[in-house]
PDB file of N, CA and C in Angstrom:
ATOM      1  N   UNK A   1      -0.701 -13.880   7.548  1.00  0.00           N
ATOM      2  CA  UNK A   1       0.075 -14.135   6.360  1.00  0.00           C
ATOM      3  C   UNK A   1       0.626 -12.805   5.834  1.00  0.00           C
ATOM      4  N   UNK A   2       1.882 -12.866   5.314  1.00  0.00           N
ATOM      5  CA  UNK A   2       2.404 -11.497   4.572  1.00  0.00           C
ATOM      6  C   UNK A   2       2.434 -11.903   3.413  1.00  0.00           C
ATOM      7  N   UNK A   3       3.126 -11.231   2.591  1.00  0.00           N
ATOM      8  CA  UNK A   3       2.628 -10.815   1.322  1.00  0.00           C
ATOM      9  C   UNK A   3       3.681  -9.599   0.923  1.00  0.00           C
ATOM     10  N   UNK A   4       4.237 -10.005  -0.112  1.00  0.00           N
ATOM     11  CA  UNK A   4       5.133  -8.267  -0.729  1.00  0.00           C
ATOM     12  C   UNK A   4       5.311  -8.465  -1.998  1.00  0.00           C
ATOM     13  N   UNK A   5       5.396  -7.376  -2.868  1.00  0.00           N
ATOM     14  CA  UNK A   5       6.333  -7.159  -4.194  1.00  0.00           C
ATOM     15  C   UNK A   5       7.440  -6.176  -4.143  1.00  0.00           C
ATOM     16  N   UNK A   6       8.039  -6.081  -5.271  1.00  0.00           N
ATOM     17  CA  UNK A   6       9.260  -4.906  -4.762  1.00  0.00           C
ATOM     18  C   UNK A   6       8.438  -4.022  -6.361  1.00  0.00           C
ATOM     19  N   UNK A   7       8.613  -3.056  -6.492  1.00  0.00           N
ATOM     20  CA  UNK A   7       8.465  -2.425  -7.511  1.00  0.00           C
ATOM     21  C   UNK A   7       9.766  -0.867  -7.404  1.00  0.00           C
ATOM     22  N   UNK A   8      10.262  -0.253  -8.210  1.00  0.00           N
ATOM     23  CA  UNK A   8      10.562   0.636  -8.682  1.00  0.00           C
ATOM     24  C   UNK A   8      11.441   1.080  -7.464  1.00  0.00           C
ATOM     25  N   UNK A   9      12.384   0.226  -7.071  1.00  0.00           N
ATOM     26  CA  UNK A   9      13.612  -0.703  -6.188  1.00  0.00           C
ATOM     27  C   UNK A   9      12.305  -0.284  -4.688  1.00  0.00           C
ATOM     28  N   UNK A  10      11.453  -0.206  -4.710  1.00  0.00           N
ATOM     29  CA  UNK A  10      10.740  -0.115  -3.327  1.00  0.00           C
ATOM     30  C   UNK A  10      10.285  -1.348  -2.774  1.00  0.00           C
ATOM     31  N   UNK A  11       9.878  -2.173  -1.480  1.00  0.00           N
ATOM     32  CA  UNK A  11       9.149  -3.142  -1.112  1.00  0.00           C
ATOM     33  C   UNK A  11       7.990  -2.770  -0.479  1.00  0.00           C
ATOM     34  N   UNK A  12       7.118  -3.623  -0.643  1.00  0.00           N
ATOM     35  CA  UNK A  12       5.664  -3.083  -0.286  1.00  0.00           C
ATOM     36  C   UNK A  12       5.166  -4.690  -0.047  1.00  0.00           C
ATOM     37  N   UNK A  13       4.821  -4.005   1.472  1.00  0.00           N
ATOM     38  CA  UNK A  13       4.499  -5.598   2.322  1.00  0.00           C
ATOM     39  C   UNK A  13       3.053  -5.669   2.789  1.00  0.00           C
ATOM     40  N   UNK A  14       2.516  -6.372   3.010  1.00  0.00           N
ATOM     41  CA  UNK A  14       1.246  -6.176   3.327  1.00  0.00           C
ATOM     42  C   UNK A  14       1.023  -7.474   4.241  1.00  0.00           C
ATOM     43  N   UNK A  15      -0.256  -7.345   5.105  1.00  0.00           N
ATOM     44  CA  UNK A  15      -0.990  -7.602   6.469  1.00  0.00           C
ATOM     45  C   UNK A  15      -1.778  -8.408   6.079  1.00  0.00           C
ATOM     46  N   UNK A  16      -2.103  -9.768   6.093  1.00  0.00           N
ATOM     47  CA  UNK A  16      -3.787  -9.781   6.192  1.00  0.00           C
ATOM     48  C   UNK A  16      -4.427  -9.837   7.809  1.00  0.00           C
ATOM     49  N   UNK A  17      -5.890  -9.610   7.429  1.00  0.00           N
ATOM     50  CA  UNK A  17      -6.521  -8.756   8.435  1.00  0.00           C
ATOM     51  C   UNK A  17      -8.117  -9.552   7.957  1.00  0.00           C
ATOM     52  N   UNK A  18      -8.706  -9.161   9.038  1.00  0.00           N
ATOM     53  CA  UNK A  18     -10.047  -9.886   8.944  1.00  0.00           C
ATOM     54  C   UNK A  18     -10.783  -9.898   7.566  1.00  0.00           C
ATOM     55  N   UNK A  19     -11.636 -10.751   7.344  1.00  0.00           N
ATOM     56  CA  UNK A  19     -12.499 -10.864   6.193  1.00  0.00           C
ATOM     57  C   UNK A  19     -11.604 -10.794   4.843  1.00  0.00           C
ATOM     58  N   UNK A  20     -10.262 -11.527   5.179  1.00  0.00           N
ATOM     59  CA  UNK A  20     -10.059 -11.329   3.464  1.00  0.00           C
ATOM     60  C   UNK A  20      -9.426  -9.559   3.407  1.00  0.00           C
ATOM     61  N   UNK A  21      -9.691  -8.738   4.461  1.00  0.00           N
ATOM     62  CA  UNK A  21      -8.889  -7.299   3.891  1.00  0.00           C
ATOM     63  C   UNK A  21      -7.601  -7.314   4.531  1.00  0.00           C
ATOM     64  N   UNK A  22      -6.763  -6.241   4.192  1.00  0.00           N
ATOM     65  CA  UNK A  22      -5.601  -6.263   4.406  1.00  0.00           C
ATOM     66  C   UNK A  22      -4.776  -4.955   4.242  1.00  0.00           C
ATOM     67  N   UNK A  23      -3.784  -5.472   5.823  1.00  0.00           N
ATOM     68  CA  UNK A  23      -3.254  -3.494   5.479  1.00  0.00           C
ATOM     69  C   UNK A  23      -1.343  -3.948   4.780  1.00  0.00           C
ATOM     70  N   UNK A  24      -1.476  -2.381   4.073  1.00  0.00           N
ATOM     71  CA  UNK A  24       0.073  -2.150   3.661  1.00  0.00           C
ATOM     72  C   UNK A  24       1.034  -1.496   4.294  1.00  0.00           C
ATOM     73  N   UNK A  25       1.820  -1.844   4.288  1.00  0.00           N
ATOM     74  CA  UNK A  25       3.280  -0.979   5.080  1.00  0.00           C
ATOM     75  C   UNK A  25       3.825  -0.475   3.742  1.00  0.00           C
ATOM     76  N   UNK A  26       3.615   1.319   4.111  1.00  0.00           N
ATOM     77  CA  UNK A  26       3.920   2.168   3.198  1.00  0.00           C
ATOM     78  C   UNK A  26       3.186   2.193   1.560  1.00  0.00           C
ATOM     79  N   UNK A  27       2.795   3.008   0.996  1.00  0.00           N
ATOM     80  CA  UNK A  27       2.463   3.858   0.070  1.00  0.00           C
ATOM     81  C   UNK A  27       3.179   3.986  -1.197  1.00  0.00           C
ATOM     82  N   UNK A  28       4.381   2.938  -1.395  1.00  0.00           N
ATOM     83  CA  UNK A  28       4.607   3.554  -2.962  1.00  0.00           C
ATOM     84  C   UNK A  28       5.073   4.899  -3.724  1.00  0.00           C
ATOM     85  N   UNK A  29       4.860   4.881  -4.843  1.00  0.00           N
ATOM     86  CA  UNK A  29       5.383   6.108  -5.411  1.00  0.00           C
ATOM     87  C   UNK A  29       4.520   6.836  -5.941  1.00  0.00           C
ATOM     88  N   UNK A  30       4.605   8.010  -6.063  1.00  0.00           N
ATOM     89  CA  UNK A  30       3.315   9.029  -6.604  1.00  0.00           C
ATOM     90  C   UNK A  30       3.117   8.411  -8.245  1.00  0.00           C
ATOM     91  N   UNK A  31       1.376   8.768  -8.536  1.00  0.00           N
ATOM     92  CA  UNK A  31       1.492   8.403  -9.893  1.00  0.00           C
ATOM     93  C   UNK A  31       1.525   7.130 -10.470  1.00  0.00           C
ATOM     94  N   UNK A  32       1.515   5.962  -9.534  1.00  0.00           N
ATOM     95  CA  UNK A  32       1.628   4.296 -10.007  1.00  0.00           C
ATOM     96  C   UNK A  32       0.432   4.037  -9.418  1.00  0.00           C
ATOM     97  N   UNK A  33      -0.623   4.118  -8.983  1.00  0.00           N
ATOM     98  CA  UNK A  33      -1.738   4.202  -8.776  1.00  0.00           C
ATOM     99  C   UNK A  33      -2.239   2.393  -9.525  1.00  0.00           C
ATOM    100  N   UNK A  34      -2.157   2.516 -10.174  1.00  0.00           N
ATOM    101  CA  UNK A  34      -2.312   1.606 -11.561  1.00  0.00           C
ATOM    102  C   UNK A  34      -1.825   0.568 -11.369  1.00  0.00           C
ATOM    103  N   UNK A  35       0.096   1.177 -11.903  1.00  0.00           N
ATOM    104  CA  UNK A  35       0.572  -0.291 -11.499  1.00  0.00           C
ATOM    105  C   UNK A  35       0.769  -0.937 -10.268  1.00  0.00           C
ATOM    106  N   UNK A  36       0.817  -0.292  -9.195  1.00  0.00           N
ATOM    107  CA  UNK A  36       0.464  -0.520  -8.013  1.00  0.00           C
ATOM    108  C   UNK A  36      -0.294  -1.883  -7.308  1.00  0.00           C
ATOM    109  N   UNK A  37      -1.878  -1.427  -7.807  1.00  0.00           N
ATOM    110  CA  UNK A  37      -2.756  -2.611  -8.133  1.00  0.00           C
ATOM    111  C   UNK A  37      -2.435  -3.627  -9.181  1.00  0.00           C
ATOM    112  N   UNK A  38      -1.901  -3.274  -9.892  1.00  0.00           N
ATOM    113  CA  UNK A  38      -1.202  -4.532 -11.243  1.00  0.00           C
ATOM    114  C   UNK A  38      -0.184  -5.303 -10.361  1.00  0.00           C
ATOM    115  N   UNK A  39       0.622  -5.028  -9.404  1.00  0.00           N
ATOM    116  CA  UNK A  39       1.481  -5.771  -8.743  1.00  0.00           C
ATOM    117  C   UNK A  39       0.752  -6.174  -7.750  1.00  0.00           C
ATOM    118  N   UNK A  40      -0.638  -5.715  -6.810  1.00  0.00           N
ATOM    119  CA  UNK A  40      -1.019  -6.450  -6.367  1.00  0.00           C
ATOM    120  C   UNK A  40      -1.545  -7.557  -6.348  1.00  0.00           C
ATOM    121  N   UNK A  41      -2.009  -7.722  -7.262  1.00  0.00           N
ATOM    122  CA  UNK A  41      -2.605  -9.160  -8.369  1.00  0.00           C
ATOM    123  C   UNK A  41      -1.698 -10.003  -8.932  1.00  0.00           C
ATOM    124  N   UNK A  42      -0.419  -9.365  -8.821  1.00  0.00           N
ATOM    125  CA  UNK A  42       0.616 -10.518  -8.971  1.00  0.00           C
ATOM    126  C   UNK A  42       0.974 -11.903  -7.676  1.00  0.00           C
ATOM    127  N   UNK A  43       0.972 -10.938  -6.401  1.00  0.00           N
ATOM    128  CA  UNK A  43       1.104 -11.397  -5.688  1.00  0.00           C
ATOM    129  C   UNK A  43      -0.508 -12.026  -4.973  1.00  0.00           C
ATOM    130  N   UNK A  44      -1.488 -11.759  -5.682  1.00  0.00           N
ATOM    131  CA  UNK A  44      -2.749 -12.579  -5.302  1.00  0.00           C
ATOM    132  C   UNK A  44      -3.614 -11.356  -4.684  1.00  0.00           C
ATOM    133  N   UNK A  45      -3.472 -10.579  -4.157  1.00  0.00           N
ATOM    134  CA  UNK A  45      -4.398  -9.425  -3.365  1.00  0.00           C
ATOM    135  C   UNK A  45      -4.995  -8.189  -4.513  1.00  0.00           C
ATOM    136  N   UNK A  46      -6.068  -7.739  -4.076  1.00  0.00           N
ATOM    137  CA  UNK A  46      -6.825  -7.176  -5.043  1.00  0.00           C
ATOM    138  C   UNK A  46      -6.602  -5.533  -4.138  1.00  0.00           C
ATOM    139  N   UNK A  47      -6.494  -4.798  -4.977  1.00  0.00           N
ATOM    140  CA  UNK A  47      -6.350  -2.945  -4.290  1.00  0.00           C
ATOM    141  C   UNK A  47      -7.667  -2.869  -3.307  1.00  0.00           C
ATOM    142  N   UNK A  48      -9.243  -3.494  -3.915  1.00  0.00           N
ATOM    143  CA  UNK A  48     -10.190  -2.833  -3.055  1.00  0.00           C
ATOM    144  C   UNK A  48     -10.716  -3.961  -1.909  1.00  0.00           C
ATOM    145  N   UNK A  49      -9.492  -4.676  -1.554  1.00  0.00           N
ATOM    146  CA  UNK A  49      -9.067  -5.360  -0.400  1.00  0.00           C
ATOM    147  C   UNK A  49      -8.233  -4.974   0.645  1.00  0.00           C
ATOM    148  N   UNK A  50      -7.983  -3.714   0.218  1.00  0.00           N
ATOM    149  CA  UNK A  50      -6.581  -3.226   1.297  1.00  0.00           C
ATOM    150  C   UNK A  50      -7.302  -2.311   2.189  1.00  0.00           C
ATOM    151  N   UNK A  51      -7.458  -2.192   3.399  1.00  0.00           N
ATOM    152  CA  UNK A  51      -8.254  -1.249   4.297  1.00  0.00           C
ATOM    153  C   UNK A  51      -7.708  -0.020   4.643  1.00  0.00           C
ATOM    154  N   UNK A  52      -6.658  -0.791   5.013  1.00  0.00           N
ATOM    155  CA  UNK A  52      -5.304   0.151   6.075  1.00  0.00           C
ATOM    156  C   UNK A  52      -4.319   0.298   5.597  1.00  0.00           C
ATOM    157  N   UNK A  53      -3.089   1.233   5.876  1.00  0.00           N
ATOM    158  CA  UNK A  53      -1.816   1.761   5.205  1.00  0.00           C
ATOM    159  C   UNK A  53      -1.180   2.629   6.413  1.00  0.00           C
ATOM    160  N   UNK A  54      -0.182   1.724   6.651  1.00  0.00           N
ATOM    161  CA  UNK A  54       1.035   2.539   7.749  1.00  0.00           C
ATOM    162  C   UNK A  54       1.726   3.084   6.548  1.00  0.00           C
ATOM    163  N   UNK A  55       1.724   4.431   7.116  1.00  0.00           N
ATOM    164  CA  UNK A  55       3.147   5.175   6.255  1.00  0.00           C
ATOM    165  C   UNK A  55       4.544   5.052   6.968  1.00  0.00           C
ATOM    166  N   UNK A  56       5.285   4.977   6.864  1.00  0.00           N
ATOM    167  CA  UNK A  56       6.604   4.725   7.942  1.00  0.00           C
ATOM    168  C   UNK A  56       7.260   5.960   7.768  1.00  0.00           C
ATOM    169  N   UNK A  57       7.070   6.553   6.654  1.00  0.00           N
ATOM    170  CA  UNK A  57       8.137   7.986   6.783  1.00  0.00           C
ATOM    171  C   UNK A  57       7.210   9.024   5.636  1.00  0.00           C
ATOM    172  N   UNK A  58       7.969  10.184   5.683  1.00  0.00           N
ATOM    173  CA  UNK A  58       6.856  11.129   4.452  1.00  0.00           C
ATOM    174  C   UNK A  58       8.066  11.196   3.251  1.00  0.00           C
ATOM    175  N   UNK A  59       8.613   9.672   2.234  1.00  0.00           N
ATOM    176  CA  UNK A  59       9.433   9.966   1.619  1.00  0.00           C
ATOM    177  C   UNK A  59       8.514   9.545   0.460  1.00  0.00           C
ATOM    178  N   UNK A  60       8.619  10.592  -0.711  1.00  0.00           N
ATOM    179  CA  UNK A  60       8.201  10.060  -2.141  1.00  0.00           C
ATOM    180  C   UNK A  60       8.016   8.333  -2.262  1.00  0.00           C
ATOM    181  N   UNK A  61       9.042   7.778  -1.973  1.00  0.00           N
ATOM    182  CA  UNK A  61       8.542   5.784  -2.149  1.00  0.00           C
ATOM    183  C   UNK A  61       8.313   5.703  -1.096  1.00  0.00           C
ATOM    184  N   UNK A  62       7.898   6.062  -0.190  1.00  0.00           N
ATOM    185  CA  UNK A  62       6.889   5.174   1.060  1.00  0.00           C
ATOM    186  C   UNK A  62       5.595   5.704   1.043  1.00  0.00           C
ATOM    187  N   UNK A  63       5.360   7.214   1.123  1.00  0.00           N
ATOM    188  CA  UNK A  63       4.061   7.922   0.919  1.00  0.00           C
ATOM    189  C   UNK A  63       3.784   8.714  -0.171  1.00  0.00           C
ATOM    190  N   UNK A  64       4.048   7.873  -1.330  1.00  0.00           N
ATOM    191  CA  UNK A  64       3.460   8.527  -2.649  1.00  0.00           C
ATOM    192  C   UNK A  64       2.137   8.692  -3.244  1.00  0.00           C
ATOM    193  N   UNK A  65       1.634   7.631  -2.791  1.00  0.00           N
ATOM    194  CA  UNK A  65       0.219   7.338  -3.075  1.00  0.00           C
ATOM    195  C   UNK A  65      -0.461   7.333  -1.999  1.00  0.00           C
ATOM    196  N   UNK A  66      -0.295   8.078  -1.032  1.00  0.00           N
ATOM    197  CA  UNK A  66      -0.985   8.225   0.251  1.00  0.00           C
ATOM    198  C   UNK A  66      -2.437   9.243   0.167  1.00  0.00           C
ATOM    199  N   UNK A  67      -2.360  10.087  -0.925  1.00  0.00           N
ATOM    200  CA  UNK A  67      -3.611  10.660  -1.613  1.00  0.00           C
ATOM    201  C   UNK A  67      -4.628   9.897  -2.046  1.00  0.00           C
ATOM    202  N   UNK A  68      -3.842   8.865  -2.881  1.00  0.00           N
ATOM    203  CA  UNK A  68      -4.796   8.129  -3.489  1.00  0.00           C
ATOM    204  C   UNK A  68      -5.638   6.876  -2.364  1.00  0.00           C
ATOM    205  N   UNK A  69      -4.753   6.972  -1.309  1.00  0.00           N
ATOM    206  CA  UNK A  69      -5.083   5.662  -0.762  1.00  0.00           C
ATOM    207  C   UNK A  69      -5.941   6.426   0.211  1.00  0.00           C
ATOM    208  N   UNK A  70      -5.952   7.561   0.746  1.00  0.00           N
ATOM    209  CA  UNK A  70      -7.220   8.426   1.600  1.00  0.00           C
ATOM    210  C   UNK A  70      -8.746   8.605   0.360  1.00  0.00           C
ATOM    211  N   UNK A  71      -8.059   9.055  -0.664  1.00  0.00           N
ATOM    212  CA  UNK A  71      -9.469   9.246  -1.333  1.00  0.00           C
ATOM    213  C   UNK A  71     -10.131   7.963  -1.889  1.00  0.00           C
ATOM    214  N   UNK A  72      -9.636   6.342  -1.919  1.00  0.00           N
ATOM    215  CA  UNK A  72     -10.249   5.225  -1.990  1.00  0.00           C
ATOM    216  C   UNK A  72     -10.562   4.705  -0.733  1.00  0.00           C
ATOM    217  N   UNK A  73     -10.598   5.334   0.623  1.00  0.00           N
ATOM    218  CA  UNK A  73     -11.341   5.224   1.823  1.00  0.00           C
ATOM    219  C   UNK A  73     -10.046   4.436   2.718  1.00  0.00           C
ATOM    220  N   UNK A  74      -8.920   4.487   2.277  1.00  0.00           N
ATOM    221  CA  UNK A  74      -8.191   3.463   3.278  1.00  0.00           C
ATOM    222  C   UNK A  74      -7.898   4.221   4.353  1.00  0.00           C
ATOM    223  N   UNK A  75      -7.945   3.567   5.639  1.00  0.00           N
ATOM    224  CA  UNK A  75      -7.353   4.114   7.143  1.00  0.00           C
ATOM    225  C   UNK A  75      -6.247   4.510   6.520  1.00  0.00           C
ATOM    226  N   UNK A  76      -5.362   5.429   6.808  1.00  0.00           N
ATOM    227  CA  UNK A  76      -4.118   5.729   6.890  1.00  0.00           C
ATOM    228  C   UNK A  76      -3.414   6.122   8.239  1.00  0.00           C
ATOM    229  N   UNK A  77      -2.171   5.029   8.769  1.00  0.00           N
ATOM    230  CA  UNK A  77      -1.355   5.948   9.835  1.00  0.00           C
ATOM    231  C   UNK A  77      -0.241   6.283   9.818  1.00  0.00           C
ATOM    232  N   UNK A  78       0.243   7.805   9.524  1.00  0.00           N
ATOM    233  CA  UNK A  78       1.007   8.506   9.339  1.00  0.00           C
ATOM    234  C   UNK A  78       2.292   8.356  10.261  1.00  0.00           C
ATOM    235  N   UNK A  79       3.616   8.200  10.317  1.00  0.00           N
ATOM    236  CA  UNK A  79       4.493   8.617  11.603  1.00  0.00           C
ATOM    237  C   UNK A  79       5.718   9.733  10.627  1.00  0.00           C
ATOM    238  N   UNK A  80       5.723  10.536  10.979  1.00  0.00           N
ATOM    239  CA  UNK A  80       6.123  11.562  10.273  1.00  0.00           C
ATOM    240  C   UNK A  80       8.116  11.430  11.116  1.00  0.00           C
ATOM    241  N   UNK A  81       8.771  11.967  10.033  1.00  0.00           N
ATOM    242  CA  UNK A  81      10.212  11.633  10.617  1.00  0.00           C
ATOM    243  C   UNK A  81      10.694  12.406  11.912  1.00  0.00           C
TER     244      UNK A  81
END
C-alpha cells in the first residue's frame, strides 16, 4: 500500500513494509520535524512507524530531515546526484 501527503509544495510517499512499519521516499524539509509527523497522522501513519528513508537527491526538500531521521534510528539510503 502507498501512502503520501504533499506539504510545503513537496510530496512525500511512503512504503508499507512488514509489521505495520514503513519506508519514505525522501526526507522533507529541514526544521519540520514536527509537522512532518503532524502530516503523517493525517494520512494514518505514525513517525515511530517509519523504518527506512530513500533519499533520491541531496536537495533541501528531499533530504532535509535526513539528520533527524538517522538520529531517530531510521535506515537511510542515500543516492547522491
Amino acid at each position: 500500500m502507498m501512502k503520501y501527503f504533499r506539504y510545503h509544495n513537496t510530496n512525500c510517499f511512503f512504503l508499507e513494509g512488514k509489521a505495520g512499519k514503513f519506508m519514505a521516499f525522501d526526507a522533507g524539509w529541514p526544521g519540520t520535524l514536527y509537522e512532518y509527523g503532524r502530516m503523517m497522522k493525517t494520512v494514518g501513519l505514525q513517525f515511530e512507524n517509519l523504518s527506512w528513508a530513500v533519499i533520491s537527491h541531496m536537495h533541501m526538500d528531499h533530504a532535509g530531515l535526513l539528520g533527524d531521521f538517522l538520529s531517530a534510528g531510521i535506515v537511510c539510503f542515500v543516492f547522491d546526484d
